[in-house]
PDB file of N, CA and C in Angstrom:
ATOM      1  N   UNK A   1      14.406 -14.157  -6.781  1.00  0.00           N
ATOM      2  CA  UNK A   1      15.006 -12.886  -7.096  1.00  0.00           C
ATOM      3  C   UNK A   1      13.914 -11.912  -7.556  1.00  0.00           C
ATOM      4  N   UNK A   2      13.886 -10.658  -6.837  1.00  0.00           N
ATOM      5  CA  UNK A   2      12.920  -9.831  -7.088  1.00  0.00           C
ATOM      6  C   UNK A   2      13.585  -9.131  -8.449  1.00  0.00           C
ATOM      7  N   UNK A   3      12.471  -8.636  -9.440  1.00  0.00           N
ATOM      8  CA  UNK A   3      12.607  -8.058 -10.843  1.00  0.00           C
ATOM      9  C   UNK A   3      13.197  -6.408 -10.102  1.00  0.00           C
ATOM     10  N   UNK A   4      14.362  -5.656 -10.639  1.00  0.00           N
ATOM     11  CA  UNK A   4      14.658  -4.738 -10.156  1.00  0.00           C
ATOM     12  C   UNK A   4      13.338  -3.641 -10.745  1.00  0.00           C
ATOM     13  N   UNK A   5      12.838  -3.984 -11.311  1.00  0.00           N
ATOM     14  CA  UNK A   5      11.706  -2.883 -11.908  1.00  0.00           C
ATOM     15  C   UNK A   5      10.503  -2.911 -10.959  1.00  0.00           C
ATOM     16  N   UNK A   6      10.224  -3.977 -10.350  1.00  0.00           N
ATOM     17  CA  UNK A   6       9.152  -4.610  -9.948  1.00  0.00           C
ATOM     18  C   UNK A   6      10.022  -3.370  -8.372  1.00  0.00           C
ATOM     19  N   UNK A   7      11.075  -3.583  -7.889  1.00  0.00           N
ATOM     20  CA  UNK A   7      11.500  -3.103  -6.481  1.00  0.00           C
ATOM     21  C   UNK A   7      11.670  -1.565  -6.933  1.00  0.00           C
ATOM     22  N   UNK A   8      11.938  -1.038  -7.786  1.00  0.00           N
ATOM     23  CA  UNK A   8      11.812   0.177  -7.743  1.00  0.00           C
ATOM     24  C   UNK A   8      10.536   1.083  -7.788  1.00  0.00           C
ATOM     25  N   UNK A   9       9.523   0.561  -8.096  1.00  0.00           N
ATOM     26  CA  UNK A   9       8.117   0.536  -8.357  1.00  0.00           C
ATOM     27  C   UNK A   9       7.591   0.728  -6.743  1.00  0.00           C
ATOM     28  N   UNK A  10       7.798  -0.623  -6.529  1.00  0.00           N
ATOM     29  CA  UNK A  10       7.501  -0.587  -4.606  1.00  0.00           C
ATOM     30  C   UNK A  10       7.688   0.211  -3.828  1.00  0.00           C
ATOM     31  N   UNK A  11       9.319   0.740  -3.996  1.00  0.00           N
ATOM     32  CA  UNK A  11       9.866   1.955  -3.121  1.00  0.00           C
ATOM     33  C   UNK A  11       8.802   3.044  -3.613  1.00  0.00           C
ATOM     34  N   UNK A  12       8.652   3.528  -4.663  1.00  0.00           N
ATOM     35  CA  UNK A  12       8.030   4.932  -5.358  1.00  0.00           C
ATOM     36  C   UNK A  12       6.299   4.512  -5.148  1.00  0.00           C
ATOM     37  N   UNK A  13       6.239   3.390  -4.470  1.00  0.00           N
ATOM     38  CA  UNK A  13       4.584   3.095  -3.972  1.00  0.00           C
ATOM     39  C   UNK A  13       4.838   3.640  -2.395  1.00  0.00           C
ATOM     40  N   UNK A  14       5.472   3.078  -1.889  1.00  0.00           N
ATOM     41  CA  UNK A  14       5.531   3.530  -0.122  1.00  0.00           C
ATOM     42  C   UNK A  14       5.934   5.098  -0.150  1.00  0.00           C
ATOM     43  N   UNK A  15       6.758   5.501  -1.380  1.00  0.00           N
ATOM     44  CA  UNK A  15       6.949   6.965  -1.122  1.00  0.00           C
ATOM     45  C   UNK A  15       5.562   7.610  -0.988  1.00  0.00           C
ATOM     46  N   UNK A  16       4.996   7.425  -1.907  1.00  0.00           N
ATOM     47  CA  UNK A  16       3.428   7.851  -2.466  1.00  0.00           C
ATOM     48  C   UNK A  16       2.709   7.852  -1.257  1.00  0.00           C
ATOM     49  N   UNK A  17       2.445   6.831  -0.949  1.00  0.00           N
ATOM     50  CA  UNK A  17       1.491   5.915   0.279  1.00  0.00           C
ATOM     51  C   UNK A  17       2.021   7.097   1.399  1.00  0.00           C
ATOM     52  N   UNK A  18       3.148   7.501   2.134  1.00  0.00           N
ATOM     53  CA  UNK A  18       3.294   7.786   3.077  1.00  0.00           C
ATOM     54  C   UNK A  18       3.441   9.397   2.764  1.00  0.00           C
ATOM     55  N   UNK A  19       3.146  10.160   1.382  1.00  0.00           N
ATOM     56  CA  UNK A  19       3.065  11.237   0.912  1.00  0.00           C
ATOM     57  C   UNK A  19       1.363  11.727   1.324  1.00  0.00           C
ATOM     58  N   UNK A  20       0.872  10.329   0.833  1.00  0.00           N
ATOM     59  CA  UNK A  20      -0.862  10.474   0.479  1.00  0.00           C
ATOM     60  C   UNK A  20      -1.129  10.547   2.305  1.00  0.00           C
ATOM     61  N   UNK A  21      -0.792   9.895   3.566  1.00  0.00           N
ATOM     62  CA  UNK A  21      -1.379   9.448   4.701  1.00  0.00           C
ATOM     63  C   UNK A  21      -0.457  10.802   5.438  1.00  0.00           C
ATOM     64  N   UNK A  22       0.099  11.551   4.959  1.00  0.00           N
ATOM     65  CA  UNK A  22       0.986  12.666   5.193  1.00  0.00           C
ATOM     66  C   UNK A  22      -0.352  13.607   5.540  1.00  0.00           C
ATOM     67  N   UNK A  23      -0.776  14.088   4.390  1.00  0.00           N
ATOM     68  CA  UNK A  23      -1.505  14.790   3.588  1.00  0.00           C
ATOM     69  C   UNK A  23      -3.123  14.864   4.032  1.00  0.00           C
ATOM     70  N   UNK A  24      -3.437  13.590   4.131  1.00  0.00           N
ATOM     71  CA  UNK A  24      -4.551  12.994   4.727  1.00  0.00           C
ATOM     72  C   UNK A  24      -4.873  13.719   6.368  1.00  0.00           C
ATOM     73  N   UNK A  25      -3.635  13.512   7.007  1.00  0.00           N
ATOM     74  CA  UNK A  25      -3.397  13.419   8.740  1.00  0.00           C
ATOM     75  C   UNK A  25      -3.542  15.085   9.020  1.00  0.00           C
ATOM     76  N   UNK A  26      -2.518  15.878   7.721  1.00  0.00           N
ATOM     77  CA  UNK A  26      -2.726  16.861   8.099  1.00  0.00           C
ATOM     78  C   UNK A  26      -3.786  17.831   7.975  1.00  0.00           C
ATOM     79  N   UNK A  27      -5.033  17.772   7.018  1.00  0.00           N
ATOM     80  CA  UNK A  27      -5.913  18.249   6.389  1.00  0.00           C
ATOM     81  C   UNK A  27      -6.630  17.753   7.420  1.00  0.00           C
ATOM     82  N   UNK A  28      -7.013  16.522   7.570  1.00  0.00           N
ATOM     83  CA  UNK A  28      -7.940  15.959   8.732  1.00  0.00           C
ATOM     84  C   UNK A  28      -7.889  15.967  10.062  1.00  0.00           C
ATOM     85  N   UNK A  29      -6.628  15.545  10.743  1.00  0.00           N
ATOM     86  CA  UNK A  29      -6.122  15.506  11.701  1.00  0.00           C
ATOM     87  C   UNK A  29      -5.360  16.354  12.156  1.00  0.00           C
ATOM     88  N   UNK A  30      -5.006  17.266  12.462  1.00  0.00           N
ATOM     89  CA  UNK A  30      -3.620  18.247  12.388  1.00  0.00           C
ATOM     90  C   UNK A  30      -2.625  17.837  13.664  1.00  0.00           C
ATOM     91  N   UNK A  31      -4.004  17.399  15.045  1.00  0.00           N
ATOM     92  CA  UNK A  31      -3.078  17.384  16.322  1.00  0.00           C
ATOM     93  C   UNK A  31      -2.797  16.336  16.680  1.00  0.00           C
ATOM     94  N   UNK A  32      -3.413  15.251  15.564  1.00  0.00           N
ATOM     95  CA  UNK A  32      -2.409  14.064  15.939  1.00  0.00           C
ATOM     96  C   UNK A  32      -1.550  13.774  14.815  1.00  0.00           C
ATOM     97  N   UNK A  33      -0.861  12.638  15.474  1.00  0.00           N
ATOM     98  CA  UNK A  33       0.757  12.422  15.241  1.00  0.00           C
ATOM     99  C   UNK A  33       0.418  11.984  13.775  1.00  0.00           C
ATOM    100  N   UNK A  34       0.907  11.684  12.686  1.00  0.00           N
ATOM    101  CA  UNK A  34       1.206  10.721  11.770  1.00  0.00           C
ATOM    102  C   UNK A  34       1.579   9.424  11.991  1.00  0.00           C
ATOM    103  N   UNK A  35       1.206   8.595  11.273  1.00  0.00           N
ATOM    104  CA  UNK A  35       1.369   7.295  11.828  1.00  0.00           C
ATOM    105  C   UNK A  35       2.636   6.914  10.546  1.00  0.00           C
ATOM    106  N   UNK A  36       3.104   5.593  11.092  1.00  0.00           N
ATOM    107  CA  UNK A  36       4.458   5.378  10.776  1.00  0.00           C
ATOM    108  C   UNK A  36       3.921   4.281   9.288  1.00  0.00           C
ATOM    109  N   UNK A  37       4.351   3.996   8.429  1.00  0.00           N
ATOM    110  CA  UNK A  37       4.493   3.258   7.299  1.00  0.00           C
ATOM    111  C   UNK A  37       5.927   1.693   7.397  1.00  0.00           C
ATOM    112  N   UNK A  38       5.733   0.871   7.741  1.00  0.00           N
ATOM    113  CA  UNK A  38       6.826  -0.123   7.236  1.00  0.00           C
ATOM    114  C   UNK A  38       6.266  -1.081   6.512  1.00  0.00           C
ATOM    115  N   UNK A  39       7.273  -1.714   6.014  1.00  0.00           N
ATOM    116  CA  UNK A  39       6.781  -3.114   5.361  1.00  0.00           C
ATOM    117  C   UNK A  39       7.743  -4.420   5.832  1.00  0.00           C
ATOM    118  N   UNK A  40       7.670  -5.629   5.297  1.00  0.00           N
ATOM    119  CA  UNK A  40       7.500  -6.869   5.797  1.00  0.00           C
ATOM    120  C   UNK A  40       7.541  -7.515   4.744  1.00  0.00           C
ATOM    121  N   UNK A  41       8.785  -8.372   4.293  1.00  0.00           N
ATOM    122  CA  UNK A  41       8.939  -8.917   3.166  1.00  0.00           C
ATOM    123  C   UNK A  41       8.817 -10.207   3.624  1.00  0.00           C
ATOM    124  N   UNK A  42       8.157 -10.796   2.826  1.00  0.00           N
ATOM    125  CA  UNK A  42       7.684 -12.567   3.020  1.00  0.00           C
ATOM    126  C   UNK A  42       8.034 -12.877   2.051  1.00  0.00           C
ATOM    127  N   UNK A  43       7.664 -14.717   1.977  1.00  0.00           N
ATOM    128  CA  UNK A  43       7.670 -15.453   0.765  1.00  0.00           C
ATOM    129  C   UNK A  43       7.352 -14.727  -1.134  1.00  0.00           C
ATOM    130  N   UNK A  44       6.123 -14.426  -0.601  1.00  0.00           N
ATOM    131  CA  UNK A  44       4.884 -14.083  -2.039  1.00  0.00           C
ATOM    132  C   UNK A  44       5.149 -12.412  -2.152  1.00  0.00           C
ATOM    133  N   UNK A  45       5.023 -11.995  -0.598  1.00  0.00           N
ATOM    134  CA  UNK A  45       4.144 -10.251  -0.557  1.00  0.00           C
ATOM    135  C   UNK A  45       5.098  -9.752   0.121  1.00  0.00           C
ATOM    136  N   UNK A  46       5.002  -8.817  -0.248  1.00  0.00           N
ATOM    137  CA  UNK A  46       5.426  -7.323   1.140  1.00  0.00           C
ATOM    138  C   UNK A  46       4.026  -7.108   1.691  1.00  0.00           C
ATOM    139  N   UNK A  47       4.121  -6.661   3.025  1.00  0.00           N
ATOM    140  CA  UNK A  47       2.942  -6.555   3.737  1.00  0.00           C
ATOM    141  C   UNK A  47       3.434  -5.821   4.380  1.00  0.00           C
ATOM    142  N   UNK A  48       2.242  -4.263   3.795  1.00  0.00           N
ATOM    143  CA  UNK A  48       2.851  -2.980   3.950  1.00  0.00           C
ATOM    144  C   UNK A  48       1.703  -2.664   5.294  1.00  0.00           C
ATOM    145  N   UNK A  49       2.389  -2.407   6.413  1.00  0.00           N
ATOM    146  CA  UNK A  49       1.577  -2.024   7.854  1.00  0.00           C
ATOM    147  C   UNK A  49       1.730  -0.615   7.950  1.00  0.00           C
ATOM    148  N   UNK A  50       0.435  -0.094   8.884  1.00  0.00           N
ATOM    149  CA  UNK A  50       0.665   1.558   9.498  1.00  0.00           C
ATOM    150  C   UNK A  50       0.362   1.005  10.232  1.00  0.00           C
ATOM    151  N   UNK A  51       1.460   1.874  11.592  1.00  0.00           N
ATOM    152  CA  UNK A  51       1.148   1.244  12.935  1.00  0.00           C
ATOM    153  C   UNK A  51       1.071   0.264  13.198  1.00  0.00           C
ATOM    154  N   UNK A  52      -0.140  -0.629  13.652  1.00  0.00           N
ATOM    155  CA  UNK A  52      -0.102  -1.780  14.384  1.00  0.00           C
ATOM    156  C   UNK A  52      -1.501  -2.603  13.319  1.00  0.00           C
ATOM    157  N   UNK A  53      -1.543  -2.099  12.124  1.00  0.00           N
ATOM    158  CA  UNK A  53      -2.477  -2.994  11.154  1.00  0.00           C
ATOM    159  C   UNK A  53      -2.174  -2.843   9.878  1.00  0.00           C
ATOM    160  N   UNK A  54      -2.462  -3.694   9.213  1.00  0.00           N
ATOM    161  CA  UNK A  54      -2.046  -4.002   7.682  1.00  0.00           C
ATOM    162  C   UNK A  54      -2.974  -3.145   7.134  1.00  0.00           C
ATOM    163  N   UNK A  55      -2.107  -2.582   6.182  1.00  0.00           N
ATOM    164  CA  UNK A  55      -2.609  -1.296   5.120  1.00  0.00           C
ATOM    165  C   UNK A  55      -2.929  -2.570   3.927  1.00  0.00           C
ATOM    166  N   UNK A  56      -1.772  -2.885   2.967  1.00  0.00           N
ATOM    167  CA  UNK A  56      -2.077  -3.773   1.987  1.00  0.00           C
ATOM    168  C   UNK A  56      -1.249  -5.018   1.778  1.00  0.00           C
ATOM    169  N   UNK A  57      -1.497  -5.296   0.488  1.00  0.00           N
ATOM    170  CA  UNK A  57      -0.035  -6.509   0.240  1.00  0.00           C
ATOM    171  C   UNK A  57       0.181  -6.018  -1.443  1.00  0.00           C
ATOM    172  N   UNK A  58       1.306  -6.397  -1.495  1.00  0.00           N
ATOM    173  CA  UNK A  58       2.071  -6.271  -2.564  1.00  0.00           C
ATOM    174  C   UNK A  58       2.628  -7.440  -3.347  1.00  0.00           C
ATOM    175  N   UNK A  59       2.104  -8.058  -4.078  1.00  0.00           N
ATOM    176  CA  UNK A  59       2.603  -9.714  -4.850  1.00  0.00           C
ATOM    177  C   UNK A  59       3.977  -8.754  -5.692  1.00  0.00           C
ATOM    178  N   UNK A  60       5.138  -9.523  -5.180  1.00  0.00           N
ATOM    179  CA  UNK A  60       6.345  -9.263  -5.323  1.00  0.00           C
ATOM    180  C   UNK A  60       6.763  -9.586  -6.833  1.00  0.00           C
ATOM    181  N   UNK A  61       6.221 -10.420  -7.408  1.00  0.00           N
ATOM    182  CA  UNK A  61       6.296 -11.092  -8.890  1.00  0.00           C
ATOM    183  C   UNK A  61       5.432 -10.108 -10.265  1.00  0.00           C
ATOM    184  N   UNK A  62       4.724  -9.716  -9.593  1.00  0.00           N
ATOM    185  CA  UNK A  62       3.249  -9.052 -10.382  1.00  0.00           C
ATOM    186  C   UNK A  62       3.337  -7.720 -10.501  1.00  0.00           C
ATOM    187  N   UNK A  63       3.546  -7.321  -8.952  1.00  0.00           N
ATOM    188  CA  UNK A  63       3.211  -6.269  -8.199  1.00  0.00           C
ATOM    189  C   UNK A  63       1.817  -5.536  -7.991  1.00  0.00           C
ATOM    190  N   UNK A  64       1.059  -6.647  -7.974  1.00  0.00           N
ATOM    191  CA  UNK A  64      -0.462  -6.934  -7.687  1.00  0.00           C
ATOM    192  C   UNK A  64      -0.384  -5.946  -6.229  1.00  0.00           C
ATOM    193  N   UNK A  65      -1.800  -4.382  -6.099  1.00  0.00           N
ATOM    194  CA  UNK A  65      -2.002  -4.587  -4.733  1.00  0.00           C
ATOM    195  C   UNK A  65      -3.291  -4.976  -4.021  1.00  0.00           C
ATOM    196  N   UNK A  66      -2.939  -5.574  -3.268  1.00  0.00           N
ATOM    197  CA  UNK A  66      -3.915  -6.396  -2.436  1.00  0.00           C
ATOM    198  C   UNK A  66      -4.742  -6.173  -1.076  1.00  0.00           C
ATOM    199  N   UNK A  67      -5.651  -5.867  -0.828  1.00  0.00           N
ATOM    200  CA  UNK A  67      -6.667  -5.153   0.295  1.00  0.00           C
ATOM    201  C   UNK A  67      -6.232  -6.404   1.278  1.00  0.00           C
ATOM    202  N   UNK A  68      -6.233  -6.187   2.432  1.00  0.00           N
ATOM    203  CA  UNK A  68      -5.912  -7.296   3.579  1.00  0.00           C
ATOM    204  C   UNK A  68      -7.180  -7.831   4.159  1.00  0.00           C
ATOM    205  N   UNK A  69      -7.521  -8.703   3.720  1.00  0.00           N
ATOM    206  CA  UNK A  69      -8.131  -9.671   4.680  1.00  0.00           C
ATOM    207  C   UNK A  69      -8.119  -9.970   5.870  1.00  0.00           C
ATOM    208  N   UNK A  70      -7.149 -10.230   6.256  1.00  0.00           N
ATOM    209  CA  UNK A  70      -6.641 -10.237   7.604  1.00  0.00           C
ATOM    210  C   UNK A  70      -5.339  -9.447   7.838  1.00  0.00           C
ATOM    211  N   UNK A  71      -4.968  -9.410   9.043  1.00  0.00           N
ATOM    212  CA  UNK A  71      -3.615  -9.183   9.605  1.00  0.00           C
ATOM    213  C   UNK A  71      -2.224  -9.724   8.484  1.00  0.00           C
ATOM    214  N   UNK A  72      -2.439 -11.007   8.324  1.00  0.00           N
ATOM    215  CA  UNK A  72      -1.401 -11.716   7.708  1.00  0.00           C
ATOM    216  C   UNK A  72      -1.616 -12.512   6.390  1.00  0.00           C
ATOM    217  N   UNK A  73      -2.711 -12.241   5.680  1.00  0.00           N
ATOM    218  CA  UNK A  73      -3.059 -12.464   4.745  1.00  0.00           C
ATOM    219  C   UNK A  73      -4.092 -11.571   3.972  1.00  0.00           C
ATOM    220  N   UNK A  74      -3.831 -11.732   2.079  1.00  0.00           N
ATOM    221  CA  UNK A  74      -4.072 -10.438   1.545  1.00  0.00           C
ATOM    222  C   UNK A  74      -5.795 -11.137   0.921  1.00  0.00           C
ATOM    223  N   UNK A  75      -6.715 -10.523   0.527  1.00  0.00           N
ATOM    224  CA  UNK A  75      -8.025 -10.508   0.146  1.00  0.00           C
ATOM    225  C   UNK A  75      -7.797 -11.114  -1.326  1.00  0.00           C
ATOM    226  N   UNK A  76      -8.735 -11.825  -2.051  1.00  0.00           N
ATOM    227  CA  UNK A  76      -8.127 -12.629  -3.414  1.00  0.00           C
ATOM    228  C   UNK A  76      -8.273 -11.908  -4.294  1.00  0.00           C
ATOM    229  N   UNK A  77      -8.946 -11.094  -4.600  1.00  0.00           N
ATOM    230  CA  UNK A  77      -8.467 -10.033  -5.918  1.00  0.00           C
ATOM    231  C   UNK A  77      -7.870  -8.854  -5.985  1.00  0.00           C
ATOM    232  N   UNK A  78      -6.723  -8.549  -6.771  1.00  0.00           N
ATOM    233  CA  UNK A  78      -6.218  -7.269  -6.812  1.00  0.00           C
ATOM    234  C   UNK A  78      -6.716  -6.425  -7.302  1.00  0.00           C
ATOM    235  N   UNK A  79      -6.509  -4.889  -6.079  1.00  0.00           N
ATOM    236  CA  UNK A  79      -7.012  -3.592  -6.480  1.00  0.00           C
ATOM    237  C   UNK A  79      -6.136  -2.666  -7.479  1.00  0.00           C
ATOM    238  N   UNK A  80      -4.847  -3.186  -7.532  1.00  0.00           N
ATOM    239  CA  UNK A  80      -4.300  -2.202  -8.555  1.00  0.00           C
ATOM    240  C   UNK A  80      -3.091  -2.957  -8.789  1.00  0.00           C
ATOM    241  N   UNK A  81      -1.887  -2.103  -9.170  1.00  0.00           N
ATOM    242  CA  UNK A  81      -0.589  -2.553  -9.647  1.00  0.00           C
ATOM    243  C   UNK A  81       0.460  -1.301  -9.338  1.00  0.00           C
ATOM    244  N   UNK A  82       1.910  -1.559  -8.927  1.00  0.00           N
ATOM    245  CA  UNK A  82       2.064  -0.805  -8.352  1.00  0.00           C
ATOM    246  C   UNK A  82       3.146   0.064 -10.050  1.00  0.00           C
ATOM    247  N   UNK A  83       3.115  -1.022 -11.101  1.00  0.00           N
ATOM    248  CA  UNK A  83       3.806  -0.745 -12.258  1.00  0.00           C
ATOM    249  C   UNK A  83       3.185   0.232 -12.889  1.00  0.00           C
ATOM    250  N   UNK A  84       1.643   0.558 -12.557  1.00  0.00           N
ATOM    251  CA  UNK A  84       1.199   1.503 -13.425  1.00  0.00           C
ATOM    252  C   UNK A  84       2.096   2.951 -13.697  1.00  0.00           C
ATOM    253  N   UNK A  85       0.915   3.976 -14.369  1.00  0.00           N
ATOM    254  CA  UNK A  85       1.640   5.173 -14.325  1.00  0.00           C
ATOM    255  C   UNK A  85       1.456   5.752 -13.080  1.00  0.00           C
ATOM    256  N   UNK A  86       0.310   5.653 -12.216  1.00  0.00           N
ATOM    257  CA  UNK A  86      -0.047   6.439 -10.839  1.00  0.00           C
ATOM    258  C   UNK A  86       0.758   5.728  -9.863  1.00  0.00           C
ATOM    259  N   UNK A  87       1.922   4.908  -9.778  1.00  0.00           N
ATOM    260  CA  UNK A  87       2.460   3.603  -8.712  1.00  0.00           C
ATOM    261  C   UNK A  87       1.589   2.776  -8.109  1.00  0.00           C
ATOM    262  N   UNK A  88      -0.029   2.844  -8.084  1.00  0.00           N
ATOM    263  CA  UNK A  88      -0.687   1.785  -7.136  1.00  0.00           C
ATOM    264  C   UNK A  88      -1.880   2.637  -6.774  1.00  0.00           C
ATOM    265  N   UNK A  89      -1.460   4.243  -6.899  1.00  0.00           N
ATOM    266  CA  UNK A  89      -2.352   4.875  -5.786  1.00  0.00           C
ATOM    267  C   UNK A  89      -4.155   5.051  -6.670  1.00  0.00           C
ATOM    268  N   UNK A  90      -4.139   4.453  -7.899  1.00  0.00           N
ATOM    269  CA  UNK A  90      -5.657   4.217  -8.371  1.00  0.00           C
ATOM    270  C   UNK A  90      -6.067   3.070  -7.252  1.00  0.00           C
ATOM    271  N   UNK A  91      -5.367   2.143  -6.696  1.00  0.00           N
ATOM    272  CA  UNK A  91      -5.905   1.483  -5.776  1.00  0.00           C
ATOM    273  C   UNK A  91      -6.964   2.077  -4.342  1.00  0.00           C
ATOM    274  N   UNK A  92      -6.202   3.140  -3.977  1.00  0.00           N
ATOM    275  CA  UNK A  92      -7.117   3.745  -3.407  1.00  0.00           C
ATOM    276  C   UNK A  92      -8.206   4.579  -3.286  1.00  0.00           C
ATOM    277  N   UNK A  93      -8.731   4.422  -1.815  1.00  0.00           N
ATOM    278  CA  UNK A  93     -10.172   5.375  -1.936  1.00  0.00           C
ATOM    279  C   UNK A  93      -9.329   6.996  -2.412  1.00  0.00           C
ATOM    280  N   UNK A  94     -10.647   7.678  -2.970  1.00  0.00           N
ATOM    281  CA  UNK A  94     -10.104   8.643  -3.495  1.00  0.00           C
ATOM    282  C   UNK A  94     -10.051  10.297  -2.362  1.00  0.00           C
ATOM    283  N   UNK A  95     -10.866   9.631  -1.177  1.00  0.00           N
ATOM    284  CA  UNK A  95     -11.195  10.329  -0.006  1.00  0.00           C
ATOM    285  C   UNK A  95     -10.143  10.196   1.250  1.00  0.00           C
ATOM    286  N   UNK A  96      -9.318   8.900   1.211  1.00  0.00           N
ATOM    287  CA  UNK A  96      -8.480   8.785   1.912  1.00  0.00           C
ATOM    288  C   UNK A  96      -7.309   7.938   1.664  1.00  0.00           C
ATOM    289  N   UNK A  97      -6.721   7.021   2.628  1.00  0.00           N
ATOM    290  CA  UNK A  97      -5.657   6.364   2.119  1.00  0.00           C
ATOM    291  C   UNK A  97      -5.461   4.968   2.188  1.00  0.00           C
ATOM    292  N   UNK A  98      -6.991   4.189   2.155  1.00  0.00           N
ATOM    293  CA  UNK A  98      -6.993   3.111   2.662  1.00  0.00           C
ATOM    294  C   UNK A  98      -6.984   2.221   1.415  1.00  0.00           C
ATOM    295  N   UNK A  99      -7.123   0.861   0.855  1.00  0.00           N
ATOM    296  CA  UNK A  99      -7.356   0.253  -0.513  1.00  0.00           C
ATOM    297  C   UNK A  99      -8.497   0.068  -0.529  1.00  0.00           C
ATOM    298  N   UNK A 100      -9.127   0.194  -1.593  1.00  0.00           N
ATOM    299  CA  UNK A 100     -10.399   0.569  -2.020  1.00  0.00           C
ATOM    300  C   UNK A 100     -11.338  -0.993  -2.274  1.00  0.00           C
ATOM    301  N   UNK A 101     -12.479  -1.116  -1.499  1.00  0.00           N
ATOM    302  CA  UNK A 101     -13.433  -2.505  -2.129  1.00  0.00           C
ATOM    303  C   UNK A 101     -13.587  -2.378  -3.190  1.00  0.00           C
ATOM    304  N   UNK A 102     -13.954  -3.500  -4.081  1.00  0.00           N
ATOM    305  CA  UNK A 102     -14.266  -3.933  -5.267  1.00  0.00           C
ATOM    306  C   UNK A 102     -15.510  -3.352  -5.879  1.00  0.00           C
ATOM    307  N   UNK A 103     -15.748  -2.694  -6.988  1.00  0.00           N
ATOM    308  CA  UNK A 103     -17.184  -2.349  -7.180  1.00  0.00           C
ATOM    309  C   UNK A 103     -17.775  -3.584  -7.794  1.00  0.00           C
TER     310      UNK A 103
END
């Protein structure tokens, strides 16, 4: 059973996320399309995709976010949390909308 705090958090992260890659597309990109945002609820994570590649993961218990390693699995340390006050988005680069490496 997901913590209802923990799922309301998530939603107000993908709002963000697809506010921030909004924003991004249009400043940078204007004449192409926006790309689409879904997610993918598993066992552990949500595994939040644009388009046809994994953006991040989301530990459903924690709400740890997680840089992707691969396609279907998330990188072992978390970049942020999506409980904070910013929803997650200190996780990202501050230039665009991707999750940010480890310093």
């Amino acid at each position: 059973m997901i913590d209802p705090k923990i799922q309301d958090a998530f939603e107000m992260y993908i709002k963000k996320l697809k506010k921030r890659i909004r924003e991004y597309y249009l400043k940078n990109y204007p004449m192409l399309d926006i790309p689409e945002v879904h997610y993918k609820k598993g066992r552990k994570w949500w595994a939040v995709r644009e388009e046809n590649h994994a953006h991040s993961f989301v530990d459903m218990e924690t709400g740890d976010i997680f840089k992707p390693a691969t396609y279907r699995a998330p990188a072992k340390h978390a970049r942020g949390n999506i409980l904070s006050p910013y929803w997650g988005m200190e996780a990202l680069n501050p230039n665009d909308y991707y999750v940010r490496y480890l310093r």
